[in-house]
C-alpha atoms as a PDB file:
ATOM      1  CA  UNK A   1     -57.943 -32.036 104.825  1.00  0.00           C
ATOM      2  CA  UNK A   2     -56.045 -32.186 101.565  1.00  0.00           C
ATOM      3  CA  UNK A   3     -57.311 -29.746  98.894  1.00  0.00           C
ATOM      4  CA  UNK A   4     -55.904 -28.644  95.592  1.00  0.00           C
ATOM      5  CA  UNK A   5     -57.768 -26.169  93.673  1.00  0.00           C
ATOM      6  CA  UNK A   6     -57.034 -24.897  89.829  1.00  0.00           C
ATOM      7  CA  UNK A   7     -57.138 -21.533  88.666  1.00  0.00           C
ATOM      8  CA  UNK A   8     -56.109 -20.042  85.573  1.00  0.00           C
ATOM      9  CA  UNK A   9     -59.024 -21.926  82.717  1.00  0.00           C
ATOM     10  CA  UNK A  10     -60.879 -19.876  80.389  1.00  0.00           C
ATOM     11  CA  UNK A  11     -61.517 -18.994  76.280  1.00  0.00           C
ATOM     12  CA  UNK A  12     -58.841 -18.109  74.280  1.00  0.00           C
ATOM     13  CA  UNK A  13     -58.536 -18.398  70.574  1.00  0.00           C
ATOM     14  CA  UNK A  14     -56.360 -20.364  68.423  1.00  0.00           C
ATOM     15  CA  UNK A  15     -52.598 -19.610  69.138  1.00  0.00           C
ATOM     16  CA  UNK A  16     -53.101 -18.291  72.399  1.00  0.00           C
ATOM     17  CA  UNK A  17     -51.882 -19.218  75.864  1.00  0.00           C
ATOM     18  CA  UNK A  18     -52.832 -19.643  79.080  1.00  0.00           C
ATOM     19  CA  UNK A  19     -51.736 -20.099  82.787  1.00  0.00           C
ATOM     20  CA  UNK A  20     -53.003 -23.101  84.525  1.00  0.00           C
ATOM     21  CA  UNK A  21     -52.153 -22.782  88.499  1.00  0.00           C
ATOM     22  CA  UNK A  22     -53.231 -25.748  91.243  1.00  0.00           C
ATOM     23  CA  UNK A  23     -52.769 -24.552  94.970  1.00  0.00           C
ATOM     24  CA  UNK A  24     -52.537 -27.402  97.516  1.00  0.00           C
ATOM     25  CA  UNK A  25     -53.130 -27.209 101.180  1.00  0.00           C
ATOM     26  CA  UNK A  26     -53.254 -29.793 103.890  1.00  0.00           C
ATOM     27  CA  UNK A  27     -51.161 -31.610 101.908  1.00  0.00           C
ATOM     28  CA  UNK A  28     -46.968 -32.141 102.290  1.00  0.00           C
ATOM     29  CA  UNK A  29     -46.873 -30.387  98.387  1.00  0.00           C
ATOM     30  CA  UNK A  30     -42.799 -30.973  98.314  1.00  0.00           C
ATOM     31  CA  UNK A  31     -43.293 -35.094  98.547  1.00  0.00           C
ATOM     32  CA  UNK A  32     -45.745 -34.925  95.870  1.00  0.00           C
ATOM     33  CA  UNK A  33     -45.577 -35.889  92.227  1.00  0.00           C
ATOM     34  CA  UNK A  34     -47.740 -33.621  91.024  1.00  0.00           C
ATOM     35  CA  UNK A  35     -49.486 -34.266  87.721  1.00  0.00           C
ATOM     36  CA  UNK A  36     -52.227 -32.493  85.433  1.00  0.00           C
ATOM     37  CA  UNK A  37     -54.931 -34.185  83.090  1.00  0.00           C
ATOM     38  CA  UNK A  38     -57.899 -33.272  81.221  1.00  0.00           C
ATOM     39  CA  UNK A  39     -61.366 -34.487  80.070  1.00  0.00           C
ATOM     40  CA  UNK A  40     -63.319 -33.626  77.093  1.00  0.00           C
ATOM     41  CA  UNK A  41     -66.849 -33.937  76.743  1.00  0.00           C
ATOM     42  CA  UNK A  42     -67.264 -38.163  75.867  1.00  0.00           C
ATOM     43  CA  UNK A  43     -63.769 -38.239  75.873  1.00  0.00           C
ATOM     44  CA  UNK A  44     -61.613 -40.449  78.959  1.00  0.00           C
ATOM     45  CA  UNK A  45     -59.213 -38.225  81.032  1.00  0.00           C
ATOM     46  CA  UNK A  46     -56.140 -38.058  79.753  1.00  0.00           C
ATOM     47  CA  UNK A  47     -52.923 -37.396  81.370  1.00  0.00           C
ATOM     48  CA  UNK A  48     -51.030 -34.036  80.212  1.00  0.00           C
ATOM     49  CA  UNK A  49     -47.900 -33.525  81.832  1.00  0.00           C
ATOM     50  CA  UNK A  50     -46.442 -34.678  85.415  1.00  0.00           C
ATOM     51  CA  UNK A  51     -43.534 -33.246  87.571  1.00  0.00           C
ATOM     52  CA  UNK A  52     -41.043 -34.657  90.171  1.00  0.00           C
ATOM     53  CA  UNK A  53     -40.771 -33.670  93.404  1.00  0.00           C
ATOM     54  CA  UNK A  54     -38.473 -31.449  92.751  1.00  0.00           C
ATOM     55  CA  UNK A  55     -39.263 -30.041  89.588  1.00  0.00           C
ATOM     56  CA  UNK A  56     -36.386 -31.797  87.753  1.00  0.00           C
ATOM     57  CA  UNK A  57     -38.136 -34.432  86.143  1.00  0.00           C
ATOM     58  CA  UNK A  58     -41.260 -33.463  83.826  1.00  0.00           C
ATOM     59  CA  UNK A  59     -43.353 -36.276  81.289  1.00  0.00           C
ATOM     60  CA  UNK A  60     -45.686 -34.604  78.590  1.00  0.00           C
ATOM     61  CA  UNK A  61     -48.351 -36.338  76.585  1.00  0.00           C
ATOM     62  CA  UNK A  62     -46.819 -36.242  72.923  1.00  0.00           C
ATOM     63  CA  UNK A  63     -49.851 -34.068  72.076  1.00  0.00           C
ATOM     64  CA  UNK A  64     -48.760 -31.128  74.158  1.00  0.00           C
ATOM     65  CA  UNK A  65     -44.944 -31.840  73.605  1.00  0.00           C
ATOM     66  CA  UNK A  66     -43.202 -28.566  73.023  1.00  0.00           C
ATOM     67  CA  UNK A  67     -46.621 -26.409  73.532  1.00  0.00           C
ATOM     68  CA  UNK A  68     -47.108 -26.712  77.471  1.00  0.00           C
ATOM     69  CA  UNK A  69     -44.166 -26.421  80.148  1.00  0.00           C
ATOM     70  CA  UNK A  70     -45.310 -28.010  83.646  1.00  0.00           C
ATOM     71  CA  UNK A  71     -43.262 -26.345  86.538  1.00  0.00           C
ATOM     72  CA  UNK A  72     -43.765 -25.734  90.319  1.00  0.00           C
ATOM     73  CA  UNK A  73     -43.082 -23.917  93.138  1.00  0.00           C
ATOM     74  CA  UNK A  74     -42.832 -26.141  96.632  1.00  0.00           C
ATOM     75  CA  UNK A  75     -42.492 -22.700  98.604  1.00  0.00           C
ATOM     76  CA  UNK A  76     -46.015 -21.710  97.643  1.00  0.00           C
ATOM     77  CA  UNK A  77     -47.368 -25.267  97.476  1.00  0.00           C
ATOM     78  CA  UNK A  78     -47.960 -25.079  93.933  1.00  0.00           C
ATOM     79  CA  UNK A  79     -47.932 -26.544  90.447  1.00  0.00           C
ATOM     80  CA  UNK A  80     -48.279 -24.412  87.017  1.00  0.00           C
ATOM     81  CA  UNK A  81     -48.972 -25.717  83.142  1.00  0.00           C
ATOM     82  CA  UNK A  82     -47.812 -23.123  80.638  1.00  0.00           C
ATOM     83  CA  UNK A  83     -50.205 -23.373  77.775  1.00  0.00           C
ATOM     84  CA  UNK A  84     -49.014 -21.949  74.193  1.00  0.00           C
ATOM     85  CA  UNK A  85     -49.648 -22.159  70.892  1.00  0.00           C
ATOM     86  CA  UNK A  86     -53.478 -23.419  72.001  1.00  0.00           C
ATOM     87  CA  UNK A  87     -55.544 -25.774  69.508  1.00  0.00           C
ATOM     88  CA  UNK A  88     -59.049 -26.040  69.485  1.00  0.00           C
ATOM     89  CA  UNK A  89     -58.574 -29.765  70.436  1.00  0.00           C
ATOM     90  CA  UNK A  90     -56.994 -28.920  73.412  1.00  0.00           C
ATOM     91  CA  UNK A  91     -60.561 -27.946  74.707  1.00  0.00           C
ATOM     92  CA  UNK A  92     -61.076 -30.141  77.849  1.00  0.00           C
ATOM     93  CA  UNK A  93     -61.538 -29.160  81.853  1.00  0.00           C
ATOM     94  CA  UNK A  94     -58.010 -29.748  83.605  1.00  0.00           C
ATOM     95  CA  UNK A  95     -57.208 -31.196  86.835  1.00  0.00           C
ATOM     96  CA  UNK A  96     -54.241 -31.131  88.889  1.00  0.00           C
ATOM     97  CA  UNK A  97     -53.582 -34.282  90.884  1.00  0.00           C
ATOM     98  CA  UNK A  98     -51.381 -35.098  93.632  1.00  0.00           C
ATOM     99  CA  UNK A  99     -49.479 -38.512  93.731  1.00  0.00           C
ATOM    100  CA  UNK A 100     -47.408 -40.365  96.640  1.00  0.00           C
ATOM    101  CA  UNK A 101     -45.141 -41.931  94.044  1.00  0.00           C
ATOM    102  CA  UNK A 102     -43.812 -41.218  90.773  1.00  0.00           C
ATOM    103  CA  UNK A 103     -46.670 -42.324  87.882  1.00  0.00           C
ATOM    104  CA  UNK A 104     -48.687 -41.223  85.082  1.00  0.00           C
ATOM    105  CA  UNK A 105     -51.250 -43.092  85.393  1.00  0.00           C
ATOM    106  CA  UNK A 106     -54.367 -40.951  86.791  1.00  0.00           C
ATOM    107  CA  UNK A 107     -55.531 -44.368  88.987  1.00  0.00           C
ATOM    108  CA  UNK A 108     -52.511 -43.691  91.126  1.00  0.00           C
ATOM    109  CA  UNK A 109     -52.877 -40.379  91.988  1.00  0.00           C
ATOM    110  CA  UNK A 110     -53.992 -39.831  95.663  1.00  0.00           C
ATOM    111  CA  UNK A 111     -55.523 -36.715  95.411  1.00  0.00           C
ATOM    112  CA  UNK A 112     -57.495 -34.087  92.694  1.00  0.00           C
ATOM    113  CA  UNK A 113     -58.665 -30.875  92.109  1.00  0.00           C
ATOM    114  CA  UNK A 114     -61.948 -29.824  90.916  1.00  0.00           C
ATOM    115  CA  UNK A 115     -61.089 -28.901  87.670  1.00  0.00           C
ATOM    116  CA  UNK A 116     -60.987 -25.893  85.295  1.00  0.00           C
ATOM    117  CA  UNK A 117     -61.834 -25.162  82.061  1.00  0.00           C
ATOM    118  CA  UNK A 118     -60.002 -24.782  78.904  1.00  0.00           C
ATOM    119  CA  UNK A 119     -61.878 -23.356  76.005  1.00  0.00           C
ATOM    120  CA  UNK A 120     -59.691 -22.558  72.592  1.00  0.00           C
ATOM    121  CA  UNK A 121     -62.410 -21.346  69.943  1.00  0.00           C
ATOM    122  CA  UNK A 122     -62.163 -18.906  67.406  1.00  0.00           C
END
């Protein structure tokens, strides 16, 4: 049973940072492209960054260009998203999702997390 669960979501004010993490199990995590998106309340999801296989190829939406670094670690079956310089609109719950081939588009993605919560609000 594949499973990928996020960690890491929570309030933070303007400027800060946070630490997304997505474990997977059940899963072969190194022949993965592993990707993360977010949803805001009304709002479709929206993909956020994506990684290679082997971490040397990474895509960013151009709204989180140069604020959030996607990186991962196949030897504990994980993915991270580096979060700085936080804006309010980057409010949303994130997912991690798990992909047979490259993409960026969320329909092709195989597998998904439940989700965690990013709140930036003064």
């Amino acid at each position: 049973q594949v499973e990928l669960v996020e960690s890491g979501g929570g309030l933070v004010g303007p400027g800060g940072s946070l630490r997304l993490s997505c474990a997977a199990s059940g899963v072969a995590f190194s022949t993965y492209w592993m990707g993360w998106f977010r949803q805001a309340p009304g709002k479709a999801r929206e993909p956020v960054a994506a990684i290679s296989r082997t971490g040397d190829v990474t895509n960013y939406a151009d709204s989180v260009k140069g604020r959030f670094t996607v990186s991962r670690d196949n030897a504990k079956n994980s993915v991270y998203l580096q979060m700085n310089s936080l804006k309010p609109e980057d409010t949303a719950a994130y997912y991690c999702a798990a992909s047979r081939s490259p993409t960026w588009s969320g329909a092709r993605y195989d597998y998904w997390g439940q989700g965690t919560q990013v709140t930036v609000s003064s």
